[in-house]
Protein backbone atom coordinates (compact mmCIF):
# COMPACT_ATOMS: atom_id res chain seq x y z
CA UNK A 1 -0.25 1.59 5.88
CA UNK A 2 -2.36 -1.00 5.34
CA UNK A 3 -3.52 -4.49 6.91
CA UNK A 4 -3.60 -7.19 4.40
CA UNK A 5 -4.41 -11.07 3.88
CA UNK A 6 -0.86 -12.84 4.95
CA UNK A 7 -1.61 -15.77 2.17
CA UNK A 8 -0.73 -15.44 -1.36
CA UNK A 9 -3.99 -17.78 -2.27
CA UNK A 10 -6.16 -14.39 -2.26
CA UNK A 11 -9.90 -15.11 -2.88
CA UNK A 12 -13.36 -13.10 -3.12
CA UNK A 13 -16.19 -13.93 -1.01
CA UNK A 14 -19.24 -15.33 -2.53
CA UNK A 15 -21.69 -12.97 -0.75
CA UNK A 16 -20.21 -9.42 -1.46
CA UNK A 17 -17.33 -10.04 -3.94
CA UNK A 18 -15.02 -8.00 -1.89
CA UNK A 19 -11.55 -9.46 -1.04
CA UNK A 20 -12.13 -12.59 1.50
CA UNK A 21 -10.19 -11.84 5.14
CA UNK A 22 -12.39 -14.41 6.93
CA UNK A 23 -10.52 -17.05 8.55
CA UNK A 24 -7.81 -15.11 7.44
CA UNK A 25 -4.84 -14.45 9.14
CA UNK A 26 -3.58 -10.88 8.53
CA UNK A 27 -0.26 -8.54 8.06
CA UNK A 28 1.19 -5.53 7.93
CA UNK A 29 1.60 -4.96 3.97
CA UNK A 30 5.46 -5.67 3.52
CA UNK A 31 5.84 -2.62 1.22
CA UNK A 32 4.46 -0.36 3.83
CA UNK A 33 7.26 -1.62 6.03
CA UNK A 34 9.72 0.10 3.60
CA UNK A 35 7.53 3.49 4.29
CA UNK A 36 7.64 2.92 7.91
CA UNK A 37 11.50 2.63 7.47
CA UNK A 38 12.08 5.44 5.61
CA UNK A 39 10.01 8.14 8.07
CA UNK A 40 11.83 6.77 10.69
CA UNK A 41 14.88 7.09 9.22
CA UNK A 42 13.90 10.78 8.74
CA UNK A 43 13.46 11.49 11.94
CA UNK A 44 16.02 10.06 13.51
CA UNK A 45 18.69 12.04 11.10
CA UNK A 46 16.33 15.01 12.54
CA UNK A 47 13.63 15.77 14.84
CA UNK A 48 10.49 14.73 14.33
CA UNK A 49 6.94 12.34 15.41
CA UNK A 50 6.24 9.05 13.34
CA UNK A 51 2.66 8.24 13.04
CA UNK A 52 1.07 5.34 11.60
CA UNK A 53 -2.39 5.54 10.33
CA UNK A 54 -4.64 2.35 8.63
CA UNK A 55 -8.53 2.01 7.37
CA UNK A 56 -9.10 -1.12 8.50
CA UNK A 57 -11.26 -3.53 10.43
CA UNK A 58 -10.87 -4.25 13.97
CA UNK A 59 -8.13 -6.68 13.44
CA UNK A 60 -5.67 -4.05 11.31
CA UNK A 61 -4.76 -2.96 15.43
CA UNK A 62 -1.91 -5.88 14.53
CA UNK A 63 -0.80 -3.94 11.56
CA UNK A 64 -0.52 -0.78 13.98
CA UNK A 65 1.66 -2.44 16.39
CA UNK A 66 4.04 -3.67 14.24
CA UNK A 67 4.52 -0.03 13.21
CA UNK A 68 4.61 1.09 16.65
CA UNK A 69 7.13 -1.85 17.15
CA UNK A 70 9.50 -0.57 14.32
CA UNK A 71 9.70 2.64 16.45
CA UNK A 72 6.54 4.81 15.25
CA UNK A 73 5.79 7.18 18.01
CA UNK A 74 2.15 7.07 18.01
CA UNK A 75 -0.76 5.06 16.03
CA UNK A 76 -4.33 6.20 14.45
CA UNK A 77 -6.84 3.54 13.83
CA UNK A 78 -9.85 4.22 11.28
CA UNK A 79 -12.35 2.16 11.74
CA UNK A 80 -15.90 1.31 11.03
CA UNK A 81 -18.32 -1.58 9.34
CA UNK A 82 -19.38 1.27 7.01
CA UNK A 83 -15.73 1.20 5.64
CA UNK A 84 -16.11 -2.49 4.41
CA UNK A 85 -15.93 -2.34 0.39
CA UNK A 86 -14.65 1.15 0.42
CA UNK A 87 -12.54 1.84 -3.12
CA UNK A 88 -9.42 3.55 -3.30
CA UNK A 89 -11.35 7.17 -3.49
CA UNK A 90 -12.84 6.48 -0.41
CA UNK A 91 -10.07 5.30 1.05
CA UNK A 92 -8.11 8.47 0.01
CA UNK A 93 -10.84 10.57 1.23
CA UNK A 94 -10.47 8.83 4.83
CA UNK A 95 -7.01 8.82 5.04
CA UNK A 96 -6.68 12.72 3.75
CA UNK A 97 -9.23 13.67 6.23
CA UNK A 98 -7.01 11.83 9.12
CA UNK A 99 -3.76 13.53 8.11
CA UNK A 100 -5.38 16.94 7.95
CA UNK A 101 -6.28 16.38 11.81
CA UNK A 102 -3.34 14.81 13.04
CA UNK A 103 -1.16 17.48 10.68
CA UNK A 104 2.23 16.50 8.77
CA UNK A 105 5.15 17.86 6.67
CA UNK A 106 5.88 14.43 4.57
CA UNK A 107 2.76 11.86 3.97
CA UNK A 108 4.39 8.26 3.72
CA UNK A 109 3.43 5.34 1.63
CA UNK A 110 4.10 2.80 0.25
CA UNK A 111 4.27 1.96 -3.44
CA UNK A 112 0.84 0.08 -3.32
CA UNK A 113 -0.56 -2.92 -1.13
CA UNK A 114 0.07 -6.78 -1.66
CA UNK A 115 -3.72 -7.51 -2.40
CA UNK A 116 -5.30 -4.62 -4.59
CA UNK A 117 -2.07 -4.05 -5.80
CA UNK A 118 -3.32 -0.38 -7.73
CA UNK A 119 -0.67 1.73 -6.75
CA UNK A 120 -3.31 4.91 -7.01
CA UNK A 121 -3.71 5.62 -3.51
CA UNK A 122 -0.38 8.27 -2.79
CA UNK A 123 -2.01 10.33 -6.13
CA UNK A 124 -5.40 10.34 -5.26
CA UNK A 125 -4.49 11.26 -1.42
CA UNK A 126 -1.86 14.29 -2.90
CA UNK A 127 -4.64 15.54 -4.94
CA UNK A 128 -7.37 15.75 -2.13
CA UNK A 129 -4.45 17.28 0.08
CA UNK A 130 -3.59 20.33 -2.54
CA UNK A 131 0.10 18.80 -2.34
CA UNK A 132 2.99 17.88 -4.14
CA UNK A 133 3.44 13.94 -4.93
CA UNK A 134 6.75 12.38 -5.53
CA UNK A 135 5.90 8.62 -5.82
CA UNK A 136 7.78 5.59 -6.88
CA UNK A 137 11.26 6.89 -5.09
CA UNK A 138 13.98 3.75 -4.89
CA UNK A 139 16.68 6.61 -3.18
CA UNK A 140 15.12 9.35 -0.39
CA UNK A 141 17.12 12.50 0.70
CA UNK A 142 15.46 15.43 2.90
CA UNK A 143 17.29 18.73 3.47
CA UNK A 144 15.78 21.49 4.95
CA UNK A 145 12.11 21.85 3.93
CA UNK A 146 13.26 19.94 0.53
CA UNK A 147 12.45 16.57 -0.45
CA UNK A 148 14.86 14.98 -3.71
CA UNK A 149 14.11 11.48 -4.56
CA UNK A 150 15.21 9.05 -7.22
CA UNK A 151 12.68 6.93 -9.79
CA UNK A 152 13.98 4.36 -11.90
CA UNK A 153 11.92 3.33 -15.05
CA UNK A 154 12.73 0.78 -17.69
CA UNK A 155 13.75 3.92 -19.90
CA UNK A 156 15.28 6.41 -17.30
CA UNK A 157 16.59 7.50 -14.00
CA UNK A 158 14.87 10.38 -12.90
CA UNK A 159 15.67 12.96 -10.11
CA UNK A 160 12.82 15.04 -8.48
CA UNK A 161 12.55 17.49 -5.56
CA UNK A 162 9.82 19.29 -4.06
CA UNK A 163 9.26 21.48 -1.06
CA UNK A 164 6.53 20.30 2.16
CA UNK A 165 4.13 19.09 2.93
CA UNK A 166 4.13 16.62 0.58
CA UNK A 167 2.91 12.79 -0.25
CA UNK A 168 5.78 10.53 -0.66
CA UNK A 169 5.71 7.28 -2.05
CA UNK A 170 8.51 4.57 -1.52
CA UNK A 171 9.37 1.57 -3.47
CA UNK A 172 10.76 -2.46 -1.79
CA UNK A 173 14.37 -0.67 -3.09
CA UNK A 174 14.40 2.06 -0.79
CA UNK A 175 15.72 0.62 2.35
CA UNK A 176 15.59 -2.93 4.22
CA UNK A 177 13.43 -2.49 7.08
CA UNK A 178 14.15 -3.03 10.48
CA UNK A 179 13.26 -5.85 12.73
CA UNK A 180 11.56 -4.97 15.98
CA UNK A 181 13.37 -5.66 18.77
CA UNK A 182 12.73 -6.92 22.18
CA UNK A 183 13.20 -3.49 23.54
CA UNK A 184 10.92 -2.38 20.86
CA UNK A 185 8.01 -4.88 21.20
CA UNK A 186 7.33 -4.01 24.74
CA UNK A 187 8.03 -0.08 24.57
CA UNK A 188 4.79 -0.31 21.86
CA UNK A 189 2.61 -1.23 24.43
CA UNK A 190 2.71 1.96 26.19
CA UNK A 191 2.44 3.72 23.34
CA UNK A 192 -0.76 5.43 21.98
CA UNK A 193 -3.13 4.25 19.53
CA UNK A 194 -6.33 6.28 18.75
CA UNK A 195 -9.46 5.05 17.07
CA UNK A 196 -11.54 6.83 14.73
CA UNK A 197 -14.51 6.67 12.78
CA UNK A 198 -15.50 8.09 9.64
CA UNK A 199 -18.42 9.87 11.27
CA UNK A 200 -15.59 11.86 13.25
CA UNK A 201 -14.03 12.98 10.48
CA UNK A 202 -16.87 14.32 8.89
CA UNK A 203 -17.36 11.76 5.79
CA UNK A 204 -19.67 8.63 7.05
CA UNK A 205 -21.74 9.10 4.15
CA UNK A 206 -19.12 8.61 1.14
CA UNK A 207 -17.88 5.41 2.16
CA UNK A 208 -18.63 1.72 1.58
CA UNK A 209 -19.65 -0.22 -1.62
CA UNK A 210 -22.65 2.32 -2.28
CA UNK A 211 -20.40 4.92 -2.52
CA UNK A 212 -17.66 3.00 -4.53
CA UNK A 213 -17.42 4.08 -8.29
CA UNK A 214 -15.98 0.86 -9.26
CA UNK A 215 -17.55 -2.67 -7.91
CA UNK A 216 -16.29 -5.83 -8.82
CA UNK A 217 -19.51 -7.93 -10.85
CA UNK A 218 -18.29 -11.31 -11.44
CA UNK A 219 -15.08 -13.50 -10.89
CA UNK A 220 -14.16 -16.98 -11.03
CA UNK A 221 -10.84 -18.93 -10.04
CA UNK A 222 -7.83 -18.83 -13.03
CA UNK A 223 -8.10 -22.37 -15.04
CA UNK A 224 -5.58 -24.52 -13.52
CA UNK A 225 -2.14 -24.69 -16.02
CA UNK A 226 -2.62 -27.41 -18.95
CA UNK A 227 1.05 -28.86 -20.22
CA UNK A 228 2.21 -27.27 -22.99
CA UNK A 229 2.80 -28.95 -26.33
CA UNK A 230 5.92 -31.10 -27.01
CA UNK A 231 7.30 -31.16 -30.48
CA UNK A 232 9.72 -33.78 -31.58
CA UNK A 233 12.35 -32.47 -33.89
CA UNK A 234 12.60 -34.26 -36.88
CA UNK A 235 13.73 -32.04 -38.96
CA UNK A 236 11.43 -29.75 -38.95
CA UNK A 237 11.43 -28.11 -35.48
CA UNK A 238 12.21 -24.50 -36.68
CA UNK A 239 9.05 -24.60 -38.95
CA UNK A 240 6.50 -26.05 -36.44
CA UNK A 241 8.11 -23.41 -34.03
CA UNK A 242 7.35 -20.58 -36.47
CA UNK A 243 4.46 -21.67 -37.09
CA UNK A 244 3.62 -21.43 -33.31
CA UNK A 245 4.28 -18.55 -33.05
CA UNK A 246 2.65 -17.10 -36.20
CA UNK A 247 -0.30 -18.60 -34.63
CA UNK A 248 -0.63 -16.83 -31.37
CA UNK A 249 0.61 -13.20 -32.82
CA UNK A 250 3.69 -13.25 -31.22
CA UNK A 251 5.71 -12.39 -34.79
């Protein structure tokens, strides 16, 4: 799961052109919250440990206990100052090395996070894992050691199982997430959270924006909306329409 910026206004900062979280106020990404829902309802229709795991700074502990709150059993915190402009490789390479030590059957996520927004992150940690993916799943059943899940596309409805361990992916259709309780908000506090560093799991050097193989080089803010052009029908509406639209490729 993943700590994000809680505004919609996202910015870059000026010095790095990284993603801005200064003066920030952070979240748990909502669509991780679907993930979170769907391992614990997994567990709870059989046995089985919940464990949330972020790369994040030292402030993504809130995005842990939130989890914990939900009803994860246990937390795992990655964190470092090397991490800081890490790209989604890196960040798969943490994250793989983290399951691997805490060991799983199913691999949670969610469909992508609220400020990248790439979506790549489930692939990229199946591949470095040696496992089967199913990503994108709006419907979740588990039986046995096998996973079946349902993807909907603009074109199809498709139906795909595999066997564990796996990486599974969830989309905001899946489930509605639970709201922590009272009783759940102060059982988190006893719960454990360990903190890691990259350095522990064996891959300090491959992080951060040195070892990125994508770097944002320039931005600027989008051009504030003009008004659009009003045409007064006399007549000959249709034609200046068609024109229009002639003009800017649309026909």
């Amino acid at each position: 799961m993943k700590y994000v910026p809680a505004t919609a206004d996202r910015r870059f900062s000026a010095v790095d052109i990284t993603v801005d979280r200064a003066g920030v106020e952070g979240t748990l990404c909502e669509l991780d919250e679907h993930a979170i829902e769907e391992a614990l309802r997994i567990t709870e229709a059989d046995e089985g440990e919940v464990t949330v795991v972020t790369v994040g700074p030292e402030e993504a502990a809130d995005a842990i206990a939130r989890g914990l709150q939900m009803g994860a059993h246990k937390g795992v915190h990655i964190v470092d100052d090397a991490l800081h402009g890490s790209d989604a490789a890196a960040t798969s390479l943490v994250l793989a090395a983290a399951v691997r030590r805490i060991g799983y059957d199913i691999v949670l996520c969610g469909m992508a996070s609220t400020d990248g927004a790439m979506g790549v992150v489930p692939a990229m940690l199946a591949e470095r894992l040696g496992v089967p993916q199913l990503t994108l799943a709006s419907q979740v059943t588990v039986e046995g050691g096998t996973v079946t899940i349902r993807r909907e596309s603009d074109t199809a409805t498709e139906h795909i199982e595999a066997s564990g361990p796996l990486v599974l992916s969830v989309t905001d259709r899946s489930n509605e997430p639970r709201y922590p309780s009272f009783k759940g908000i102060m059982a988190a506090k006893r719960k454990l959270v360990e903190t890691w560093s990259p350095a522990e799991l064996g891959i300090a050097p491959e992080v951060g924006p040195e070892a990125a193989g994508t770097r944002v080089s320039a931005f600027a803010a989008r051009p504030a909306r003009t008004g659009g052009q009003i045409v007064s029908d006399e007549g000959e509406g249709g034609v200046r329409l068609a024109e229009y639209l002639v003009a800017q490729k649309l026909v």
